[in-house]
Protein backbone atom coordinates (compact mmCIF):
# COMPACT_ATOMS: atom_id res chain seq x y z
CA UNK A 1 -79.42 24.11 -43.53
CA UNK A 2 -80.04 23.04 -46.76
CA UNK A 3 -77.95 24.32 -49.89
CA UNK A 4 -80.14 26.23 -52.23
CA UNK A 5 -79.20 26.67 -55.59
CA UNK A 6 -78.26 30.02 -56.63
CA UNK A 7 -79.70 32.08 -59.74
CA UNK A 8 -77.23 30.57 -62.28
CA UNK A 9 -77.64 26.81 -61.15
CA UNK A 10 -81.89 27.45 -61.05
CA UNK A 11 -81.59 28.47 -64.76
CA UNK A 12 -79.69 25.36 -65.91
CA UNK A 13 -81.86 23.07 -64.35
CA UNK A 14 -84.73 24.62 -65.39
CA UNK A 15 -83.51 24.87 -69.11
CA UNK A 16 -82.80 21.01 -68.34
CA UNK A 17 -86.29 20.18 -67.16
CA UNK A 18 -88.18 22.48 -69.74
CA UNK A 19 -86.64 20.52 -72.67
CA UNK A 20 -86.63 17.04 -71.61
CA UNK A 21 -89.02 14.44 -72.88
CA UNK A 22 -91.19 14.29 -70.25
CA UNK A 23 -91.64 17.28 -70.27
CA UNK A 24 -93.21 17.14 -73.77
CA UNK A 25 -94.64 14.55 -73.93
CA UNK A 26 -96.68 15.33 -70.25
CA UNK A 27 -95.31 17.83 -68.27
CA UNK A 28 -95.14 16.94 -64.19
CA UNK A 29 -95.44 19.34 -62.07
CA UNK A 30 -94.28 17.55 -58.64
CA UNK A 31 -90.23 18.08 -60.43
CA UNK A 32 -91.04 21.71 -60.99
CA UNK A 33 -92.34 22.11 -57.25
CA UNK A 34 -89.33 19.94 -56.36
CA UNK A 35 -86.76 22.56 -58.73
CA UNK A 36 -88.30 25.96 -56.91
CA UNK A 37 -87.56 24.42 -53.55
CA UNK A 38 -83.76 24.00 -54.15
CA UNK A 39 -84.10 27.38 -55.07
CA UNK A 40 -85.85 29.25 -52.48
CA UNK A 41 -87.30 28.24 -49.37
CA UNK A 42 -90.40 30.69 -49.70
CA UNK A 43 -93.06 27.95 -50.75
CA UNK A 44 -95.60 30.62 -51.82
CA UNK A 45 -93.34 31.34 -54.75
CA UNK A 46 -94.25 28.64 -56.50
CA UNK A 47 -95.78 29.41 -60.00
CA UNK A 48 -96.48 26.40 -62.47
CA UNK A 49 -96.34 27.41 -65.97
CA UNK A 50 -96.50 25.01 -69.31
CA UNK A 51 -93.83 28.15 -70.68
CA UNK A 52 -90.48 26.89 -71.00
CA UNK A 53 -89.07 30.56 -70.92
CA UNK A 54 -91.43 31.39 -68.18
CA UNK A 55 -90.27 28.54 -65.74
CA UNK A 56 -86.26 29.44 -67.05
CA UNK A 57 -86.65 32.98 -66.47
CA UNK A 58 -86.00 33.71 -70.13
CA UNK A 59 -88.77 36.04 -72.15
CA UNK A 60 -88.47 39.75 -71.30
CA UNK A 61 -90.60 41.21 -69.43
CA UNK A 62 -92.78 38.65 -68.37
CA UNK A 63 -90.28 35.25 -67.35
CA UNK A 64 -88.37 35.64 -64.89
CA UNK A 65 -91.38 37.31 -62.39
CA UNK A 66 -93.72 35.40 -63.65
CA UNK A 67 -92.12 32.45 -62.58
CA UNK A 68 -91.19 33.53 -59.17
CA UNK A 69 -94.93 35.95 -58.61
CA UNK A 70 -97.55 34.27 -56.19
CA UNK A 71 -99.88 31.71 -58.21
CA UNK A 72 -103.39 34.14 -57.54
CA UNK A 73 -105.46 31.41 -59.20
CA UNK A 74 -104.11 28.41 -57.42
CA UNK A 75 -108.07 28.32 -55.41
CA UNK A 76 -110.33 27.91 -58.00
CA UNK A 77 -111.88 25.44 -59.31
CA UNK A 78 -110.26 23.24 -61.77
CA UNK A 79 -112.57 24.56 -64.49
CA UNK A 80 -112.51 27.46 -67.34
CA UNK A 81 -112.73 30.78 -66.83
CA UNK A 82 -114.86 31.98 -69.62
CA UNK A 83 -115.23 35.62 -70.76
CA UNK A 84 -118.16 36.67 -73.03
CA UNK A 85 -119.27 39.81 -73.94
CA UNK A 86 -120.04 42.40 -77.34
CA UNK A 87 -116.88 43.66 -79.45
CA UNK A 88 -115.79 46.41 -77.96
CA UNK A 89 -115.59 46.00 -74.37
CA UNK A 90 -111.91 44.70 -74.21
CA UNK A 91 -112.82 41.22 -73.65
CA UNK A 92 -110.24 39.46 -75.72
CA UNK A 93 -107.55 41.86 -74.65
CA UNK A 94 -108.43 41.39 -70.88
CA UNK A 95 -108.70 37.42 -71.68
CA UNK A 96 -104.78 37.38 -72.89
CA UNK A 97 -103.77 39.66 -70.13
CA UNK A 98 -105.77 37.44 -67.53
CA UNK A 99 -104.37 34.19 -68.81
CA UNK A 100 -100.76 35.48 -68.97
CA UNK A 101 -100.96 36.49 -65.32
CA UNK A 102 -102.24 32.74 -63.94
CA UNK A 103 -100.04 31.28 -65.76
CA UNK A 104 -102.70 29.52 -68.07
CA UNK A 105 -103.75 28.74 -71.76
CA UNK A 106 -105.89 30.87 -73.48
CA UNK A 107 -108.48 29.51 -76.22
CA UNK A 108 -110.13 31.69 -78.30
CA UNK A 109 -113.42 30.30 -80.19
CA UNK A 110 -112.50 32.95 -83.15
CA UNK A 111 -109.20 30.79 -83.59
CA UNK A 112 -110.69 27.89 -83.24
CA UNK A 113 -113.80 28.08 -85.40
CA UNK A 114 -111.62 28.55 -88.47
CA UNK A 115 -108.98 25.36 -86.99
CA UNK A 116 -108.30 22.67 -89.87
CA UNK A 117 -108.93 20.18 -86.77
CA UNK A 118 -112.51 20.91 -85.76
CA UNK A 119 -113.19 22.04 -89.00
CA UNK A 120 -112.13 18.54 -90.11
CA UNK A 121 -114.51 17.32 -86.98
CA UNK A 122 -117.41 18.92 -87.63
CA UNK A 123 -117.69 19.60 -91.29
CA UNK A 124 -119.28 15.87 -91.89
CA UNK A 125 -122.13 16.48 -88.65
CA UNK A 126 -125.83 16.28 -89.86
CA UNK A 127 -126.46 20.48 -90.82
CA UNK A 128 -123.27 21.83 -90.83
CA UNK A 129 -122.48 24.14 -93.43
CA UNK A 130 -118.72 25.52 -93.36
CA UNK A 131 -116.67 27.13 -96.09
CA UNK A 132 -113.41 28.15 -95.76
CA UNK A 133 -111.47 29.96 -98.97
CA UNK A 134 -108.05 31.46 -98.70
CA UNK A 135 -107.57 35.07 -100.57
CA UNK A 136 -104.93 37.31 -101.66
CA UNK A 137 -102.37 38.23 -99.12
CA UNK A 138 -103.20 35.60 -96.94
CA UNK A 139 -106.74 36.41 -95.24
CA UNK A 140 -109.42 34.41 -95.19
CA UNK A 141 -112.89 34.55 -96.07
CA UNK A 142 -114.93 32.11 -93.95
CA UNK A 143 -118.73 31.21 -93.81
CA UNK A 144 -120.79 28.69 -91.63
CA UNK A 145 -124.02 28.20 -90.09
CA UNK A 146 -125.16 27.86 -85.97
CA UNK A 147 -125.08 24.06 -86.48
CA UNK A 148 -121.25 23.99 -86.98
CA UNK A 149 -120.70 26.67 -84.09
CA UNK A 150 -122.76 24.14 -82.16
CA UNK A 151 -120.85 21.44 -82.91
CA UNK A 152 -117.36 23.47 -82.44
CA UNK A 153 -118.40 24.47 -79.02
CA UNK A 154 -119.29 21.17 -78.27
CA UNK A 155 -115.69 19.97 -79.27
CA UNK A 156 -113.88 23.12 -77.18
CA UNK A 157 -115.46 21.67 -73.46
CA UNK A 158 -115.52 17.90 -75.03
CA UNK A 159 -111.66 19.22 -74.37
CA UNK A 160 -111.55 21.57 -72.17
CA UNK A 161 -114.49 21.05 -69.61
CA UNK A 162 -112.28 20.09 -66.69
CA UNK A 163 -109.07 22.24 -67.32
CA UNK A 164 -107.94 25.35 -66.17
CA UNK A 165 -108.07 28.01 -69.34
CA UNK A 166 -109.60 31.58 -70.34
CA UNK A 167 -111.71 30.86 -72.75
CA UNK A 168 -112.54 33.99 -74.71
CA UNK A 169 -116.14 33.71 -76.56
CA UNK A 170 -116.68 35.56 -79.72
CA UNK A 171 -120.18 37.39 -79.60
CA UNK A 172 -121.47 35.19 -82.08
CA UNK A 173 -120.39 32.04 -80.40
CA UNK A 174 -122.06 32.87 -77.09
CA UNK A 175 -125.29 33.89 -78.41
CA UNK A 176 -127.48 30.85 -78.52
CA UNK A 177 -131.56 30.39 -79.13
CA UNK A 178 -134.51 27.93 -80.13
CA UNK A 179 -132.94 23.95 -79.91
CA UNK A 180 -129.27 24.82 -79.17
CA UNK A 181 -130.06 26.99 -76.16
CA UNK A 182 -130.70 24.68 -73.25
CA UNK A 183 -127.40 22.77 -74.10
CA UNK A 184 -125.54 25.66 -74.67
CA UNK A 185 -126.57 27.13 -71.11
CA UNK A 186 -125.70 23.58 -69.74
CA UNK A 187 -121.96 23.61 -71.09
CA UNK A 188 -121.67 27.46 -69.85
CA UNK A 189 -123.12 26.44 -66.77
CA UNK A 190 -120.28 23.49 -66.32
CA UNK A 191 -118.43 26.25 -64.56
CA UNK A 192 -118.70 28.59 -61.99
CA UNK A 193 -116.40 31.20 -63.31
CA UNK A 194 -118.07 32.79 -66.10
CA UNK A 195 -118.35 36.90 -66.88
CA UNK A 196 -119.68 39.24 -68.68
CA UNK A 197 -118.47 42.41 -69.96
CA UNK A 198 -120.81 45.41 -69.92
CA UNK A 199 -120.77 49.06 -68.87
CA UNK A 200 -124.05 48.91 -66.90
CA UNK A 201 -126.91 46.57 -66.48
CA UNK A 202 -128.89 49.12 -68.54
CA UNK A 203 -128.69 47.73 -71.88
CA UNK A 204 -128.72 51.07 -73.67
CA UNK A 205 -126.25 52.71 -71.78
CA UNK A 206 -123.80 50.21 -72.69
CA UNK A 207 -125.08 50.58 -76.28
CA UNK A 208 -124.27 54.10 -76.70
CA UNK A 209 -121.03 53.68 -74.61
CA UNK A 210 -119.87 51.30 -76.74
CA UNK A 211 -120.78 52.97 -80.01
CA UNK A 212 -119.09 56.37 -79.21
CA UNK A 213 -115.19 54.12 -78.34
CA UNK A 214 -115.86 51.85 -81.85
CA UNK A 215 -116.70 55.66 -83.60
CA UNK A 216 -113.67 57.07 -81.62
CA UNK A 217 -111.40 54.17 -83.37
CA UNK A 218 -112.49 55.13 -86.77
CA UNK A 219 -114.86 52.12 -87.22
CA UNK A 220 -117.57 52.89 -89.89
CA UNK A 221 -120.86 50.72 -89.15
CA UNK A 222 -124.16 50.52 -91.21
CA UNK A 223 -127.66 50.94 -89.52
CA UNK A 224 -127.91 47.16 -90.44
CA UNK A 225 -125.03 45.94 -88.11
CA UNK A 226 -125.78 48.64 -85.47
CA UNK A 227 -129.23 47.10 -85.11
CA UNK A 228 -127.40 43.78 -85.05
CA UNK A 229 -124.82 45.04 -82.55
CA UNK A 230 -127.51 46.55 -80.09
CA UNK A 231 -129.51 43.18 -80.60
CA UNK A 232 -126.13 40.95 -79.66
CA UNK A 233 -125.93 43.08 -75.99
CA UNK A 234 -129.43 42.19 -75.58
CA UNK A 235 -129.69 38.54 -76.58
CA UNK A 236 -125.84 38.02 -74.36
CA UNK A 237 -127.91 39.82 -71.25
CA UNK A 238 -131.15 37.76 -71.15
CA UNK A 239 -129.34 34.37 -72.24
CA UNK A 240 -126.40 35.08 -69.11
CA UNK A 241 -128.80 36.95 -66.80
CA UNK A 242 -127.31 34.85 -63.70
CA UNK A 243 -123.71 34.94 -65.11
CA UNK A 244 -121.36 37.33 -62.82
CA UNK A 245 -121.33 40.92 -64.45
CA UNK A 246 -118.02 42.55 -65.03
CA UNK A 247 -118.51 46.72 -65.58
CA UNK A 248 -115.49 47.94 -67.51
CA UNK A 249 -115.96 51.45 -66.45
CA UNK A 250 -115.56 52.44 -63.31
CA UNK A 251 -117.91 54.39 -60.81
CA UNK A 252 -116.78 57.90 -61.80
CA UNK A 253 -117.29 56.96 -65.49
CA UNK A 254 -113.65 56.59 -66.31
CA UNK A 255 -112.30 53.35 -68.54
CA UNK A 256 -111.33 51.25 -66.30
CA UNK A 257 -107.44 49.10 -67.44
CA UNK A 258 -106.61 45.81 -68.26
CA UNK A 259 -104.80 45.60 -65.60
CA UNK A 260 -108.19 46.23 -63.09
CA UNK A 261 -110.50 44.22 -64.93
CA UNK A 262 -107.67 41.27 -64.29
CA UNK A 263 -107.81 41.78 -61.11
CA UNK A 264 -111.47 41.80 -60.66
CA UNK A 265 -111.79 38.49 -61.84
CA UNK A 266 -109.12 37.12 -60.16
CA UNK A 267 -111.30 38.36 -56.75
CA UNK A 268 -114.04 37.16 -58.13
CA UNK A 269 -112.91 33.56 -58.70
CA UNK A 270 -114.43 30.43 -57.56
């Protein structure tokens, strides 16, 4: 019988692996496979994260079980898992919360639409209008047209077509029409594991739904951006009609968690 290392040993060597130069310059997974099995002779415990303190068993709360849980998205396809859907719905929240469970990176289009390194990539592209101005206490006031968000999302599955990610896509940045819609649809389409979040498939049930939580949070919205808001859940419905639906409420009309919307997508993977 072979000699497995104990908790102690498992830590070290992790630690080891995590900070070596192969590791950042290319991580390879075969040595972390190869690590777990000195450690425990349960294969199914294997759970590949790019983490450092998740492999060593090191950030609170999440490190040590996450790096010893059952990998629930080692099936599907090597391809992102994109999340789209109106503000409100608990998209982005469920999108960290999803990515943190399999063990994968999450890209936001938000973040990245505001990014010195596509903005650097786009800003010289034939229509692209993009202003970016820093203001007092450190926000940012930022401006741009559909022909930069086109090119941006371009750049994200130029990257990111073929990898394993949640990619969480701002309202804005998933709602496409006249020449940028048939190429849009095509990069959505690139994978099979794309959802949207709405209460219903009746459009103005989700509406009203929606508007009573952002009035229950304080939010104060003009009639102009309400009519924009209702016209976003439309224009997302008709553009994703074949996308797989995600309800975030559940059958009695209760909220459902994070924690249940995770694992709904995780069943529903492809």
């Amino acid at each position: 019988m072979k000699h497995l290392l104990g908790y102690g040993e498992f830590i070290t060597e992790a630690l080891k692996l995590s900070t070596a130069k192969e590791y950042v310059k290319g991580w390879d997974r075969s040595k972390w496979k190869d690590l777990f099995s000195r450690y425990t002779d349960d294969p199914r415990a294997y759970r590949i994260s790019r983490h450092p303190y998740d492999i060593a068993g090191m950030s609170t709360g999440r490190g040590w079980t996450s790096c010893m849980n059952l990998d629930p998205g080692s099936g599907y396809e090597s391809k992102p898992i994109i999340l789209i859907g109106p503000q409100g719905t608990g998209k982005s929240t469920t999108a960290r919360a999803l990515a943190e469970k399999l063990g994968i990176p999450l890209v936001e289009t938000d973040i990245l639409m505001i990014d010195k390194t596509y903005v650097n990539m786009c800003k010289g592209e034939p229509g692209v209008e993009i202003e970016i101005t820093r203001v007092a206490g450190g926000g940012i006031n930022y401006s741009s047209n559909k022909e930069y968000e086109f090119c941006v999302m371009n750049k994200i599955f130029d990257e990111y077509r073929d990898k394993k990610i949640v990619l969480d896509v701002g309202g804005s940045h998933a709602k496409w029409e006249d020449e940028h819609a048939s190429k849009m649809k095509e990069l959505f389409n690139s994978t099979p594991n794309i959802f949207i979040f709405n209460v219903t498939g009746d459009e103005d049930e989700t509406y009203e739904f929606l508007k009573k939580r952002r009035e229950g949070r304080g939010e104060k919205i003009s009639a102009e951006n309400e009519e924009k808001f209702r016209r976003i859940i439309t224009d997302l419905n008709n553009f994703y009609r074949e996308t797989q639906n995600i309800s975030i409420v559940n059958k009695d009309g209760s909220d459902k968690t994070t924690e249940e919307l995770v694992d709904e997508i995780i069943t529903k993977l492809r």
